[in-house]
PDB file of N, CA and C in Angstrom:
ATOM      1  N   UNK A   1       7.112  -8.400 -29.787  1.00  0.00           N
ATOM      2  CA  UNK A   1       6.721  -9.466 -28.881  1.00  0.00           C
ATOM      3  C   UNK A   1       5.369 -10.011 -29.357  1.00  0.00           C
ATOM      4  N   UNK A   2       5.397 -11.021 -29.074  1.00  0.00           N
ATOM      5  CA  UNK A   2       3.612 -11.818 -29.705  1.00  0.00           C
ATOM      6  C   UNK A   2       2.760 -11.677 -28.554  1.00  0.00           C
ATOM      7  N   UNK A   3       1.415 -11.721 -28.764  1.00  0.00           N
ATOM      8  CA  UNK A   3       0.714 -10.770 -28.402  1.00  0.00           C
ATOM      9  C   UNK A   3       0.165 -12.058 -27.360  1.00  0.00           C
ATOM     10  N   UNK A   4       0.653 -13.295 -27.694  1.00  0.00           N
ATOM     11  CA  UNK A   4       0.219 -14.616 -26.491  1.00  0.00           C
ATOM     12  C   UNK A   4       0.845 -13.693 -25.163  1.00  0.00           C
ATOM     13  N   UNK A   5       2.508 -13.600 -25.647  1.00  0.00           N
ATOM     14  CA  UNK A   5       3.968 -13.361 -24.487  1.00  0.00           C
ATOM     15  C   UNK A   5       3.292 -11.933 -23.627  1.00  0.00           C
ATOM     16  N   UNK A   6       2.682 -11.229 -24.590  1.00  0.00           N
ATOM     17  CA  UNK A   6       2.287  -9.643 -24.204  1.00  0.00           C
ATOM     18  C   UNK A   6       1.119  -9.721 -23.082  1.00  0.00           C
ATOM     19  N   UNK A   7      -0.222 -10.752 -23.896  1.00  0.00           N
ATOM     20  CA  UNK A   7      -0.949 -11.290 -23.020  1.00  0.00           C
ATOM     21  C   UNK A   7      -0.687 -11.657 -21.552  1.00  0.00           C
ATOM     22  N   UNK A   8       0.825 -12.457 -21.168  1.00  0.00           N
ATOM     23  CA  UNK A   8       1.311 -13.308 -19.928  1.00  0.00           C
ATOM     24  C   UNK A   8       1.250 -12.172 -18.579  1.00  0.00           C
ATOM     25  N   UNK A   9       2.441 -11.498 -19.971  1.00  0.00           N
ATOM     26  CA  UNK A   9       3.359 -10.139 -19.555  1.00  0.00           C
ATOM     27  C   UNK A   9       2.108  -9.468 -18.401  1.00  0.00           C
ATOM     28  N   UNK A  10       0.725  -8.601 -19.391  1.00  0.00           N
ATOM     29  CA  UNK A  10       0.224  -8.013 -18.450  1.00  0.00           C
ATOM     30  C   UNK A  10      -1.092  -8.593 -17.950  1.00  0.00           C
ATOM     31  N   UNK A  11      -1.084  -9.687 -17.807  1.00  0.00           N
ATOM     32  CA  UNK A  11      -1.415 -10.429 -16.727  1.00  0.00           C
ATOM     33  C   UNK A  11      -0.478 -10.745 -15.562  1.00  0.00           C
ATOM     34  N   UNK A  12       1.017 -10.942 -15.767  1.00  0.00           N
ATOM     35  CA  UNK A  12       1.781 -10.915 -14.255  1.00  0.00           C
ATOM     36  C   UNK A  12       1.779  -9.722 -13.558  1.00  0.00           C
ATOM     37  N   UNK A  13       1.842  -8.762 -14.784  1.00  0.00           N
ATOM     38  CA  UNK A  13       1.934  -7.210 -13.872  1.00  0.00           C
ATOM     39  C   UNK A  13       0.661  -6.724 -13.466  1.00  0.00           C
ATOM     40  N   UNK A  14      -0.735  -7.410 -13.824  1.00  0.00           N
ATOM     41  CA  UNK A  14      -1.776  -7.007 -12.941  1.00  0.00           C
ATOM     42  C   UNK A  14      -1.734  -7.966 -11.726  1.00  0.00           C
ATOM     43  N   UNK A  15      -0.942  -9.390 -11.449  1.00  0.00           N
ATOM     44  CA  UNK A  15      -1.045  -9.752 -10.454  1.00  0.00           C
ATOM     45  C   UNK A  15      -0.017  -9.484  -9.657  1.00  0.00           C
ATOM     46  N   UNK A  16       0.683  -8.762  -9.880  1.00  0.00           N
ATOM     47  CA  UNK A  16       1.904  -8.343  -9.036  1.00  0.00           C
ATOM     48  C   UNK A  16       1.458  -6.927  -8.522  1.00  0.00           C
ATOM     49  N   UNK A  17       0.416  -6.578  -9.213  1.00  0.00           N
ATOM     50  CA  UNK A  17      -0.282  -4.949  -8.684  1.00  0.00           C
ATOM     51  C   UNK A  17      -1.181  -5.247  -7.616  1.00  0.00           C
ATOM     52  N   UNK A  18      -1.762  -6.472  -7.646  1.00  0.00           N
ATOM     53  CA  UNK A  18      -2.637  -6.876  -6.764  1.00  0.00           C
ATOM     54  C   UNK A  18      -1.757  -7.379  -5.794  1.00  0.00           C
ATOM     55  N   UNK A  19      -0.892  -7.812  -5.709  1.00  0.00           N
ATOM     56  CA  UNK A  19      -0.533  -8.334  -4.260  1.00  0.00           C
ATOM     57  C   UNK A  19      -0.124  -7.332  -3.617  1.00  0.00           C
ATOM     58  N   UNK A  20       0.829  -6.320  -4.641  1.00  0.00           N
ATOM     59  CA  UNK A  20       1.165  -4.716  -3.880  1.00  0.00           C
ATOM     60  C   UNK A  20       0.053  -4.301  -2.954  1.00  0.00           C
ATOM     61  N   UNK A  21      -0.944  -4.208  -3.371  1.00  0.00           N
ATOM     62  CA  UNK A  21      -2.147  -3.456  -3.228  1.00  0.00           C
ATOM     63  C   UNK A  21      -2.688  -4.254  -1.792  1.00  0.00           C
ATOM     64  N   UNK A  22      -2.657  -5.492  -1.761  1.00  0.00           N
ATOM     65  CA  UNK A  22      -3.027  -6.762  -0.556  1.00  0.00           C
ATOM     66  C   UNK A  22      -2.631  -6.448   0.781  1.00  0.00           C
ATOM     67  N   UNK A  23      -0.725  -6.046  -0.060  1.00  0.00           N
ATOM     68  CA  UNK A  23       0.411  -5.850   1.222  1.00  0.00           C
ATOM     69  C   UNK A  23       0.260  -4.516   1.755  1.00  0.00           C
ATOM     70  N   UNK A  24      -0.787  -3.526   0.901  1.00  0.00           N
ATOM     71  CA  UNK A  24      -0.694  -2.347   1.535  1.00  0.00           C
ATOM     72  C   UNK A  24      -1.531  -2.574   2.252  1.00  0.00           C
ATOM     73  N   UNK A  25      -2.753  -2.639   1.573  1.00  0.00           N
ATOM     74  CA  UNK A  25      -3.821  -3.230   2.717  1.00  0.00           C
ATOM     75  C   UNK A  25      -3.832  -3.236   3.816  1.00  0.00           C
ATOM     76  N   UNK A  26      -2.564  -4.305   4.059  1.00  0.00           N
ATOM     77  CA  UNK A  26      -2.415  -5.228   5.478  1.00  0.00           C
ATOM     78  C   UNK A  26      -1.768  -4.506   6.588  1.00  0.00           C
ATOM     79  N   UNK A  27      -1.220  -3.489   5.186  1.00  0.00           N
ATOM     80  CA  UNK A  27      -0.150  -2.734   6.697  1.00  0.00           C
ATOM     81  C   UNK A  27      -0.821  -1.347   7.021  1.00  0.00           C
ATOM     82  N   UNK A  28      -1.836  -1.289   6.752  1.00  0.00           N
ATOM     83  CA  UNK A  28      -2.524  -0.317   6.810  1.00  0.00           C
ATOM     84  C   UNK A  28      -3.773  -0.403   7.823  1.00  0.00           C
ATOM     85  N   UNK A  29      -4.137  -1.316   7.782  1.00  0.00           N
ATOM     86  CA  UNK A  29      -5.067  -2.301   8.843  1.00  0.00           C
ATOM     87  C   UNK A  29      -4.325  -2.362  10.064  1.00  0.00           C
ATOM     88  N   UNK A  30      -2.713  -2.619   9.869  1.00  0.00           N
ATOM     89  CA  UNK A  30      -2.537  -3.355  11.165  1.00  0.00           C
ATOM     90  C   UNK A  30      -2.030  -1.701  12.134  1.00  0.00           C
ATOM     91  N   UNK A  31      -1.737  -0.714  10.957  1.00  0.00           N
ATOM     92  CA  UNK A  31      -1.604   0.797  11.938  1.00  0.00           C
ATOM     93  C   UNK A  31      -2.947   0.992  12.377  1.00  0.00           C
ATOM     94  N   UNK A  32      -4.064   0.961  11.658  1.00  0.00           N
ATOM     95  CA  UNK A  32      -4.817   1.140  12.448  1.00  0.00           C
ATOM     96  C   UNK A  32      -5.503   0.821  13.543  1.00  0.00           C
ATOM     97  N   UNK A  33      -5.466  -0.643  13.601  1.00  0.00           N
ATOM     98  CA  UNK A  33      -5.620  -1.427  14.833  1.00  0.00           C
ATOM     99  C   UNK A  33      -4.623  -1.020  15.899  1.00  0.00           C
ATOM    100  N   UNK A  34      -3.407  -0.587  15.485  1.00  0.00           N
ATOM    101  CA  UNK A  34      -2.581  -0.257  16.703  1.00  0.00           C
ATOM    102  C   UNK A  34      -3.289   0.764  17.809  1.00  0.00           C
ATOM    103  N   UNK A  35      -3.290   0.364  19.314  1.00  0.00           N
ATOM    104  CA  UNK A  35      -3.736   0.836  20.077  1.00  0.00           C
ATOM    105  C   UNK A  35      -2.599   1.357  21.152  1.00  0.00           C
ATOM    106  N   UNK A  36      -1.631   1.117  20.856  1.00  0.00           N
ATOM    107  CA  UNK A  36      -0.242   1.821  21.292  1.00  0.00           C
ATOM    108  C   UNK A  36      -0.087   3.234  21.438  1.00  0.00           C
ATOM    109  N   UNK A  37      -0.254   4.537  22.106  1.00  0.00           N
ATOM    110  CA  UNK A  37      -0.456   5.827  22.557  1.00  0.00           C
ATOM    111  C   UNK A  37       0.814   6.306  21.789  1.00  0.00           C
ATOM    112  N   UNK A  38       2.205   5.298  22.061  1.00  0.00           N
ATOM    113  CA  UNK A  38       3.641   6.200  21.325  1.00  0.00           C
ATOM    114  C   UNK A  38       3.458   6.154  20.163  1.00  0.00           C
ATOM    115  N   UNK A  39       3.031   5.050  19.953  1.00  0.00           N
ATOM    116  CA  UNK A  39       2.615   5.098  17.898  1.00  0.00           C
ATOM    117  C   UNK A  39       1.747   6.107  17.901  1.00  0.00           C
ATOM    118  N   UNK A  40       1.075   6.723  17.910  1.00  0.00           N
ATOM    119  CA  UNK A  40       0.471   7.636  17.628  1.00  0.00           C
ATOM    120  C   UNK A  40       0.841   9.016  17.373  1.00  0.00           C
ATOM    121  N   UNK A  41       0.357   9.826  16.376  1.00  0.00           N
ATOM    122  CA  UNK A  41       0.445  11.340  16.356  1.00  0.00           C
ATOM    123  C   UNK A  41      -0.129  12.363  16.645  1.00  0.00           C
ATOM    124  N   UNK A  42      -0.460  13.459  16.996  1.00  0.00           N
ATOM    125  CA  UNK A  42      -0.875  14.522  16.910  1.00  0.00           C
ATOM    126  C   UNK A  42      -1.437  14.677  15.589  1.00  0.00           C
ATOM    127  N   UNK A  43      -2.881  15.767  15.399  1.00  0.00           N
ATOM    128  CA  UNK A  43      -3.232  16.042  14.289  1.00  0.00           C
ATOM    129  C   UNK A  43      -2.571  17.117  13.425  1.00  0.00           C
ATOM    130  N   UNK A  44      -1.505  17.584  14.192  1.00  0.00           N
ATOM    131  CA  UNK A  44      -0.584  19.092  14.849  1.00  0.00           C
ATOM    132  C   UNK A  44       0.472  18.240  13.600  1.00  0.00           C
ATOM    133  N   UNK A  45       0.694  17.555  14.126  1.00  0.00           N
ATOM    134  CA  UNK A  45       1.957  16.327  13.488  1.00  0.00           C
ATOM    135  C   UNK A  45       1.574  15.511  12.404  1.00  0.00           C
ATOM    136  N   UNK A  46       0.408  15.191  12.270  1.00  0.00           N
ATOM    137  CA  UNK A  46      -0.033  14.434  10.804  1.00  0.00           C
ATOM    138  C   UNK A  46      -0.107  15.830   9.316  1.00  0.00           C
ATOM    139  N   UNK A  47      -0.628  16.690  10.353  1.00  0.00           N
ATOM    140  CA  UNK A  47      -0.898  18.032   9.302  1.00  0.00           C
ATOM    141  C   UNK A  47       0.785  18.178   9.185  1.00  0.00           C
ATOM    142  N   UNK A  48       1.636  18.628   9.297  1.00  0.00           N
ATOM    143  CA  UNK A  48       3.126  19.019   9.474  1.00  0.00           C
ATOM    144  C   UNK A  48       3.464  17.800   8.481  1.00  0.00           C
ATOM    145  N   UNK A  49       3.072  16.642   8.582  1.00  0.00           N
ATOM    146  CA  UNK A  49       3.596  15.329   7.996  1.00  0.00           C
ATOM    147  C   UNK A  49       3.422  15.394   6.072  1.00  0.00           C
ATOM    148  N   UNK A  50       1.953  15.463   6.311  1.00  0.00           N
ATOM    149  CA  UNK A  50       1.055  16.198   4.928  1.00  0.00           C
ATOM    150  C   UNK A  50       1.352  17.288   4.044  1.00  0.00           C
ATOM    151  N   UNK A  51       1.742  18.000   4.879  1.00  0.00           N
ATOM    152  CA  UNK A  51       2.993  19.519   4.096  1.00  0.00           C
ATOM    153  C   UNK A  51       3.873  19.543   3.758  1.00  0.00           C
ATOM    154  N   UNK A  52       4.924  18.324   4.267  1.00  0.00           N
ATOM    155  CA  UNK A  52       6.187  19.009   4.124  1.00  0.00           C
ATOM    156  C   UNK A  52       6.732  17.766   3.243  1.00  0.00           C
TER     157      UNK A  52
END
């Protein structure tokens, strides 16, 4: 492959890493903002979550 095409190449795949990264972001923000009691876990239950 020529090294222009190679150039494109990982330039789309660093901007396609970045939007991954945006969308996690976002959904990660918006659990935490959740103030909803059923959404929520136990630390009992996050630890159990983390282990297994």
């Amino acid at each position: 492959m020529p090294a222009d095409e190679r150039r494109r190449l990982a330039a789309l795949l660093v901007s396609l890493r970045h939007k991954d990264l945006a969308d996690y972001r976002a959904r990660m923000a918006q659990k935490i903002d959740d103030d909803s009691p059923e959404n929520w876990v136990t630390l009992e239950e996050m630890d159990h979550r983390l282990t297994t």
